[in-house]
C-alpha atoms as a PDB file:
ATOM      1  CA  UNK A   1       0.000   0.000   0.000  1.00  0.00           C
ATOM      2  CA  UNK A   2       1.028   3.497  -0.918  1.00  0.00           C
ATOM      3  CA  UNK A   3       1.439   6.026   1.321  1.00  0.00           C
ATOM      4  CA  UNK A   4       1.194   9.778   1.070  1.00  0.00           C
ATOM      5  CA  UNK A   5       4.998  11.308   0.794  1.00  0.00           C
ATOM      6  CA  UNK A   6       7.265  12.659   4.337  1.00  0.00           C
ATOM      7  CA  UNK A   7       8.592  15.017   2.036  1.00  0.00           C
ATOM      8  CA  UNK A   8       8.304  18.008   3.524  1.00  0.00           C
ATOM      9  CA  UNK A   9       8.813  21.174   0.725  1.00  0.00           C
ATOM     10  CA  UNK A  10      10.439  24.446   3.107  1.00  0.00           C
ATOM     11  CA  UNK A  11       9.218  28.219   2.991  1.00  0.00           C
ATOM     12  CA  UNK A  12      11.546  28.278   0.307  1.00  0.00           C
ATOM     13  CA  UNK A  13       9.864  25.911  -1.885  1.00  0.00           C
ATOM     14  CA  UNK A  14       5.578  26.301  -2.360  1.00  0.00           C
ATOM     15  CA  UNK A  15       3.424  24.664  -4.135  1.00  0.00           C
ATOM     16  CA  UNK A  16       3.354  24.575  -7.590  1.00  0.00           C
ATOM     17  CA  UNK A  17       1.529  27.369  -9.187  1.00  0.00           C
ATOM     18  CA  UNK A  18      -0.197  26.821 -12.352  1.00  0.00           C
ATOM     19  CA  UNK A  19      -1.198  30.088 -14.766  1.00  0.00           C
ATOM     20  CA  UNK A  20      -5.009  28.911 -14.241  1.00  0.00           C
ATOM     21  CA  UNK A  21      -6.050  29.723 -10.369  1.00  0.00           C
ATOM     22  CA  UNK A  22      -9.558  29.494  -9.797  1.00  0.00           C
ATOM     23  CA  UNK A  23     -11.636  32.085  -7.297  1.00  0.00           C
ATOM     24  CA  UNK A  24     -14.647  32.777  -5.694  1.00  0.00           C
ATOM     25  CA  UNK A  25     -16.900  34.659  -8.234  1.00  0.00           C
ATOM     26  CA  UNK A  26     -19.304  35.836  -5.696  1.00  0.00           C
ATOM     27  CA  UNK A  27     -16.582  37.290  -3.129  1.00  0.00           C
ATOM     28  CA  UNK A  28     -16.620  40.714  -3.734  1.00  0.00           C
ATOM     29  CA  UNK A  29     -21.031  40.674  -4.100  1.00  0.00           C
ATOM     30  CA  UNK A  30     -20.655  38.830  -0.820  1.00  0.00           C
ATOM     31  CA  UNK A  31     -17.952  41.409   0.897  1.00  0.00           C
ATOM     32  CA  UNK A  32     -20.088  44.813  -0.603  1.00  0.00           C
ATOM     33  CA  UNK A  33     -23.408  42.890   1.293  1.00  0.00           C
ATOM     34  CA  UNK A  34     -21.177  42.752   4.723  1.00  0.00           C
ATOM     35  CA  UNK A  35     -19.948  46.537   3.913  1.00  0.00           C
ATOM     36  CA  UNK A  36     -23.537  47.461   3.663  1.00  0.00           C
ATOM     37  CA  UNK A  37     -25.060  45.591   6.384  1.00  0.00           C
ATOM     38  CA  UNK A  38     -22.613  47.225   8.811  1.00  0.00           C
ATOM     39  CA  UNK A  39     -22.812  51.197   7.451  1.00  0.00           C
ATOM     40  CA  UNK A  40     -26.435  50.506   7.790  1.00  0.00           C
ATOM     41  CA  UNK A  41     -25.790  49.035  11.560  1.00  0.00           C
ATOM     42  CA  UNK A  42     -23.954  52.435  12.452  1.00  0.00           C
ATOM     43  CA  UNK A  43     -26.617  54.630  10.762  1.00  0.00           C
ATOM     44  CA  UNK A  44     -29.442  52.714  12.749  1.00  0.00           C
ATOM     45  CA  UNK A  45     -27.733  53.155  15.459  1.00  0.00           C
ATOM     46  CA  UNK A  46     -26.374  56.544  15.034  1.00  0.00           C
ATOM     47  CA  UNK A  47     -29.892  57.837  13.899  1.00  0.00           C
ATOM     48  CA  UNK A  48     -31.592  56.705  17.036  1.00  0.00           C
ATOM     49  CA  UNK A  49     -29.411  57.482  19.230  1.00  0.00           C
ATOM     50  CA  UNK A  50     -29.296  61.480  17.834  1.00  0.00           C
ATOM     51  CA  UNK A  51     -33.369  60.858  17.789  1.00  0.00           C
ATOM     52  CA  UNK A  52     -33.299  60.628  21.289  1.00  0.00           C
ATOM     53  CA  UNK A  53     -30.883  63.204  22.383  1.00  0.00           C
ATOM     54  CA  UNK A  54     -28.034  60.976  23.959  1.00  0.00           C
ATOM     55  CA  UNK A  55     -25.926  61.059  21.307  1.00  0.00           C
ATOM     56  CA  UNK A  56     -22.019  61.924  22.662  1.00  0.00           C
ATOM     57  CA  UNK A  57     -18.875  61.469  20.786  1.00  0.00           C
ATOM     58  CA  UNK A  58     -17.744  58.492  23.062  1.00  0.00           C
ATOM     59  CA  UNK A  59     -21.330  56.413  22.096  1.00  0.00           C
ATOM     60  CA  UNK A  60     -20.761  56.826  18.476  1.00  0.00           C
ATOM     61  CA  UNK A  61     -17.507  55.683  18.968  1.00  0.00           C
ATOM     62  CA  UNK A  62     -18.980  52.750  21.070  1.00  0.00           C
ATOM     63  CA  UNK A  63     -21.462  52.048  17.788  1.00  0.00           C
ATOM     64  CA  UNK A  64     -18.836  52.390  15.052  1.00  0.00           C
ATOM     65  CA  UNK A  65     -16.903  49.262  17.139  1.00  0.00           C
ATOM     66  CA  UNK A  66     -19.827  47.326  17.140  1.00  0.00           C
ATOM     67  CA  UNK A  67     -20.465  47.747  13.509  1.00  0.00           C
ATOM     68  CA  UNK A  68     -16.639  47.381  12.605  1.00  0.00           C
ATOM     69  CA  UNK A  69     -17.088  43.915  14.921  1.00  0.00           C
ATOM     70  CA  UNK A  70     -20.315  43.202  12.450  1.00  0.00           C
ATOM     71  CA  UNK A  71     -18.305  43.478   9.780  1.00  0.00           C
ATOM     72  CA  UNK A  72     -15.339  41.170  10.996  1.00  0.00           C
ATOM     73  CA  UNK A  73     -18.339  38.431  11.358  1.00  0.00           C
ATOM     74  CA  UNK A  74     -20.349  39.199   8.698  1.00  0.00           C
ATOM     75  CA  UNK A  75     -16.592  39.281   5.668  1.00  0.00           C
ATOM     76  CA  UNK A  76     -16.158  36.780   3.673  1.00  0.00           C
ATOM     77  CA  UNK A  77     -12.947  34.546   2.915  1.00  0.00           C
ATOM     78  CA  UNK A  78     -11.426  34.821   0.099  1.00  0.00           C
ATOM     79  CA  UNK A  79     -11.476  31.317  -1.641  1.00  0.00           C
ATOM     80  CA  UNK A  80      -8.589  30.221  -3.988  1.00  0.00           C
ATOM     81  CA  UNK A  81      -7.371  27.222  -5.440  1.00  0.00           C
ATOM     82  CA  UNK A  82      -4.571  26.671  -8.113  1.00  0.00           C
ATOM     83  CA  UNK A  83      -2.695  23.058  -9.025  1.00  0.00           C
ATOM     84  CA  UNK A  84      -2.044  21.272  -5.462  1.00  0.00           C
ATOM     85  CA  UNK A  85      -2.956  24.447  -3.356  1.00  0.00           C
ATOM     86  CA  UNK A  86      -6.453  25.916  -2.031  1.00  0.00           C
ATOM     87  CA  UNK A  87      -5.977  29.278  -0.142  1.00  0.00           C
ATOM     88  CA  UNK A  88      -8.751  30.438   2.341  1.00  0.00           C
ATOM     89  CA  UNK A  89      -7.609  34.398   3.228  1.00  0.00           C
ATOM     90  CA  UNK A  90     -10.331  35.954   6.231  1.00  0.00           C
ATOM     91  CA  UNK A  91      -9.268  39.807   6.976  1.00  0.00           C
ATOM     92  CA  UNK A  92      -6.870  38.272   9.896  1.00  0.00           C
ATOM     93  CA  UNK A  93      -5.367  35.075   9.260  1.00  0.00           C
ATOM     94  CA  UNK A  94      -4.551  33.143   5.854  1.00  0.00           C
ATOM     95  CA  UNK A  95      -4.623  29.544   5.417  1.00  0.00           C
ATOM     96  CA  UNK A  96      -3.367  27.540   2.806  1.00  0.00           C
ATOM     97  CA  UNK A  97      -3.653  23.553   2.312  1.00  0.00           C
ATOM     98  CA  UNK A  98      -2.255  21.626  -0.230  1.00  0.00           C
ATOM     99  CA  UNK A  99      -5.321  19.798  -2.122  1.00  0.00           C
ATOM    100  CA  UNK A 100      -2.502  17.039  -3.833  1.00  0.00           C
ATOM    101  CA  UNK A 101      -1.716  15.779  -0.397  1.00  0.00           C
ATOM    102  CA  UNK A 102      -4.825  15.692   1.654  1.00  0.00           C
ATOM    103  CA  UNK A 103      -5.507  13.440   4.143  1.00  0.00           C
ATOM    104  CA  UNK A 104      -9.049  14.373   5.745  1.00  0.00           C
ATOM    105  CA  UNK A 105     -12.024  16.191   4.527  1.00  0.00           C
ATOM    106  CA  UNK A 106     -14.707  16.533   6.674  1.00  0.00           C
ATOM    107  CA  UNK A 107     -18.515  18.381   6.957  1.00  0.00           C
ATOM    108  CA  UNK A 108     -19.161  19.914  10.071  1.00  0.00           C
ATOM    109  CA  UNK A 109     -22.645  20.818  10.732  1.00  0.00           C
ATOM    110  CA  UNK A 110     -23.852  23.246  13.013  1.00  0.00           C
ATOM    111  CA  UNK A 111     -25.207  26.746  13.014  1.00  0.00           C
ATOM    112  CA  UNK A 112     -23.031  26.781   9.564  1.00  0.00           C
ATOM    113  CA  UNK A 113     -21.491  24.127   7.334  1.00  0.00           C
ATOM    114  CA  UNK A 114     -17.934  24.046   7.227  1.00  0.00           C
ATOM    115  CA  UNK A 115     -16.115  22.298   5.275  1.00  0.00           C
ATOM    116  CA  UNK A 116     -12.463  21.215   6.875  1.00  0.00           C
ATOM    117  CA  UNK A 117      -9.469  20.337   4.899  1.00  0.00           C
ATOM    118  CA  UNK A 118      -6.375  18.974   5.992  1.00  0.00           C
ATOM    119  CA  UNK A 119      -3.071  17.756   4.333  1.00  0.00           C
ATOM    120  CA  UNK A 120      -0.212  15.686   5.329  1.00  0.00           C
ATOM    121  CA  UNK A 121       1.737  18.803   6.597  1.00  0.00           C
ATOM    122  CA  UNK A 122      -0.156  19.456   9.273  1.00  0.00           C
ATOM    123  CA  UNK A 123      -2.376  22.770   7.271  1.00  0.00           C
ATOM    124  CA  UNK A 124      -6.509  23.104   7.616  1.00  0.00           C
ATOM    125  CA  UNK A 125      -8.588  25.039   5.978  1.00  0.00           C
ATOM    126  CA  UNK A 126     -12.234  25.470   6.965  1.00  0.00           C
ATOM    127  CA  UNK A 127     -14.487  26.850   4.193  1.00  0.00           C
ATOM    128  CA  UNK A 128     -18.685  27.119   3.103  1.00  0.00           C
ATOM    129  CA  UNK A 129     -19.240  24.163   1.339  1.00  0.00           C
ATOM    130  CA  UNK A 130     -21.742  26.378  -0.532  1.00  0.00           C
ATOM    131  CA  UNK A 131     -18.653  28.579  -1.946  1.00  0.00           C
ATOM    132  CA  UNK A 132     -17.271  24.948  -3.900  1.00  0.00           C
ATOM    133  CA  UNK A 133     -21.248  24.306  -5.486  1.00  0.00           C
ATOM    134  CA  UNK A 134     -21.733  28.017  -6.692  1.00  0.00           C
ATOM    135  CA  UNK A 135     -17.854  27.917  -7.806  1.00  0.00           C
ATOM    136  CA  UNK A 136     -17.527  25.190 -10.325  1.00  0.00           C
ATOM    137  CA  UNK A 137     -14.008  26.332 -11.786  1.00  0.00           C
ATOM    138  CA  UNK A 138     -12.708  25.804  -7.825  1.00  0.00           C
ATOM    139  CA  UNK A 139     -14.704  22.341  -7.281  1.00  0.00           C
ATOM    140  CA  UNK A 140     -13.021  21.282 -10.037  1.00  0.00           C
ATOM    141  CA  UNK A 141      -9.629  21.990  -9.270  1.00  0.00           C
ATOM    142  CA  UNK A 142     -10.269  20.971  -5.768  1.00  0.00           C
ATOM    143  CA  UNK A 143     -11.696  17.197  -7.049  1.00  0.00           C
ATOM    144  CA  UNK A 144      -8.876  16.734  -9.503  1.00  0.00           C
ATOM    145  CA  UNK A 145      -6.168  16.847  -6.532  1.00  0.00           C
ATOM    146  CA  UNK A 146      -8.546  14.931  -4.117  1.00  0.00           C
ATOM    147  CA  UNK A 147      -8.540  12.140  -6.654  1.00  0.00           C
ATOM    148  CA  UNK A 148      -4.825  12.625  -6.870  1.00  0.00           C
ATOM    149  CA  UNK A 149      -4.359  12.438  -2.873  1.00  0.00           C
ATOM    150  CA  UNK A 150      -7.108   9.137  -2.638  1.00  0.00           C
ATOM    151  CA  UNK A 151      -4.813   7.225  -5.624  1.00  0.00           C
ATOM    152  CA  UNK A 152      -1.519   7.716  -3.655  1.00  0.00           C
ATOM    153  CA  UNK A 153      -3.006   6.672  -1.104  1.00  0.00           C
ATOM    154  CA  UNK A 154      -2.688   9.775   1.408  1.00  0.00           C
ATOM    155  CA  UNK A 155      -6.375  10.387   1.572  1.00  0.00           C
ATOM    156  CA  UNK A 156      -7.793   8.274   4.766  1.00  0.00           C
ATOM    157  CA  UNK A 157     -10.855  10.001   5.454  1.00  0.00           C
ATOM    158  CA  UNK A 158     -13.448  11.474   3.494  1.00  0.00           C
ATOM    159  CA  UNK A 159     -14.078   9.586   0.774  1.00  0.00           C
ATOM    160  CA  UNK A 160     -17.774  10.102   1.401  1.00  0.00           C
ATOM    161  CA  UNK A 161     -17.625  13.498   2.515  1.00  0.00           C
ATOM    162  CA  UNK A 162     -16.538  14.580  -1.154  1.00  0.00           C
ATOM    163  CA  UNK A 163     -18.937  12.021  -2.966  1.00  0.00           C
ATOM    164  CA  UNK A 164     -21.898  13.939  -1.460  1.00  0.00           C
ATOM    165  CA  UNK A 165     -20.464  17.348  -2.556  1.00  0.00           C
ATOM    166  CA  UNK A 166     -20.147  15.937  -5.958  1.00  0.00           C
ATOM    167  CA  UNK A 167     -23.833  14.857  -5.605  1.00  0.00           C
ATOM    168  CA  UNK A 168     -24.982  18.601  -4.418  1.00  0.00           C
ATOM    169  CA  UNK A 169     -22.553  20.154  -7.281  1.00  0.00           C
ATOM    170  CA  UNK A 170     -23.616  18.169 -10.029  1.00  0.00           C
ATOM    171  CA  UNK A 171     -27.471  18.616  -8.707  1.00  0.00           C
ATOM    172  CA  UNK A 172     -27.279  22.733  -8.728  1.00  0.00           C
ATOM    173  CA  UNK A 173     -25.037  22.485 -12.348  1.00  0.00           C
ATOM    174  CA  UNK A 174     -27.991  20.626 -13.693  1.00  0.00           C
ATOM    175  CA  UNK A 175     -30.767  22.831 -11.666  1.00  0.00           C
ATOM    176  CA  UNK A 176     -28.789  25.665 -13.510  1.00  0.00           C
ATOM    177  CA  UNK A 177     -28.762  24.250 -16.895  1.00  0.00           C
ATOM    178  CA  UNK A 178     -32.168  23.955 -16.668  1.00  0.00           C
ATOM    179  CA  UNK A 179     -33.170  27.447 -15.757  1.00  0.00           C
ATOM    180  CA  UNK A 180     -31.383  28.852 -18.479  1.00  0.00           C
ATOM    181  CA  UNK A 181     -32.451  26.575 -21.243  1.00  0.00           C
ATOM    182  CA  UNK A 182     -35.742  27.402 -19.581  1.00  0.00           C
ATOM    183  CA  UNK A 183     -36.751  23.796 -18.620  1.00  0.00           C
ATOM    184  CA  UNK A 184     -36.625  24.530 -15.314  1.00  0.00           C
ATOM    185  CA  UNK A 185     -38.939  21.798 -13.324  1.00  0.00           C
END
């Protein structure tokens, strides 16, 4: 049996970088949405607060952190992937895993779906499923180097994990095709 490679590549040496990296298409709608939601937060809050007369320069300083902390929840990673990489970059931390030598992918339900990566090197990256079935250039690229890391044998978990996203991306492809051939069910 195969086993996924101890080679270790340094800072020096990243992945591979092919010309073709795929991104998140719907990042920036998604980021302008948060931008909005929290100027509209600080407006609320600004306009009632002026409404009823207790408006000082310490509260609106007070409601322009809580709608800076709405906007920390509320911004979107930034979802990459390229030949053996997928890069998930949040407005404080970056994460990078390489998708050629992964060894779990798990679904994590709870208030939101995450998706969890991880590779041989010790790297995770937690991302929406929902950002891989409205991306199909970055499913794709992400599949080809699962199938990679499950034939050499590095993949142990989540096999099944990535055979339902297939199912869900192939199900909203079709649902698509068929709203814009006008077929639609």
């Amino acid at each position: 049996m195969r086993h996924c490679s101890d080679r270790r590549p340094t800072a020096q040496t990243p992945a591979r970088r092919s010309a073709a990296v795929a991104r998140d298409r719907h990042w920036a709608g998604d980021l302008h949405t948060a931008v909005r939601c929290a100027v509209a937060l600080f407006g609320l809050l600004l306009s009632i607060d002026g409404a009823t007369g207790g408006l000082t320069w310490w509260r609106a300083v007070l409601w322009l952190a809580l709608s800076a902390g709405l906007l920390g929840v509320l911004c979107p990673a930034r979802v990459s992937a390229g030949e053996g990489w997928l890069a998930a970059c949040a407005p404080l931390r970056h994460r990078r895993v390489r998708t050629d030598r992964l060894v779990s992918v798990r679904v994590m339900d709870g208030v939101s779906r995450r998706l969890v990566l991880r590779d041989a090197l010790g790297a995770c990256v937690e991302i929406d499923p929902r950002t891989l079935v409205d991306n199909p250039a970055l499913w794709c690229r992400l599949e080809e180097d699962a199938r990679k890391s499950a034939a050499s044998g590095c993949l142990r978990y989540g096999r099944s994990a990535l055979r339902d996203l297939a199912e869900q991306v192939d199900r909203e492809t079709a649902l698509t095709v068929f709203r814009v051939s006008g077929l639609e069910p």
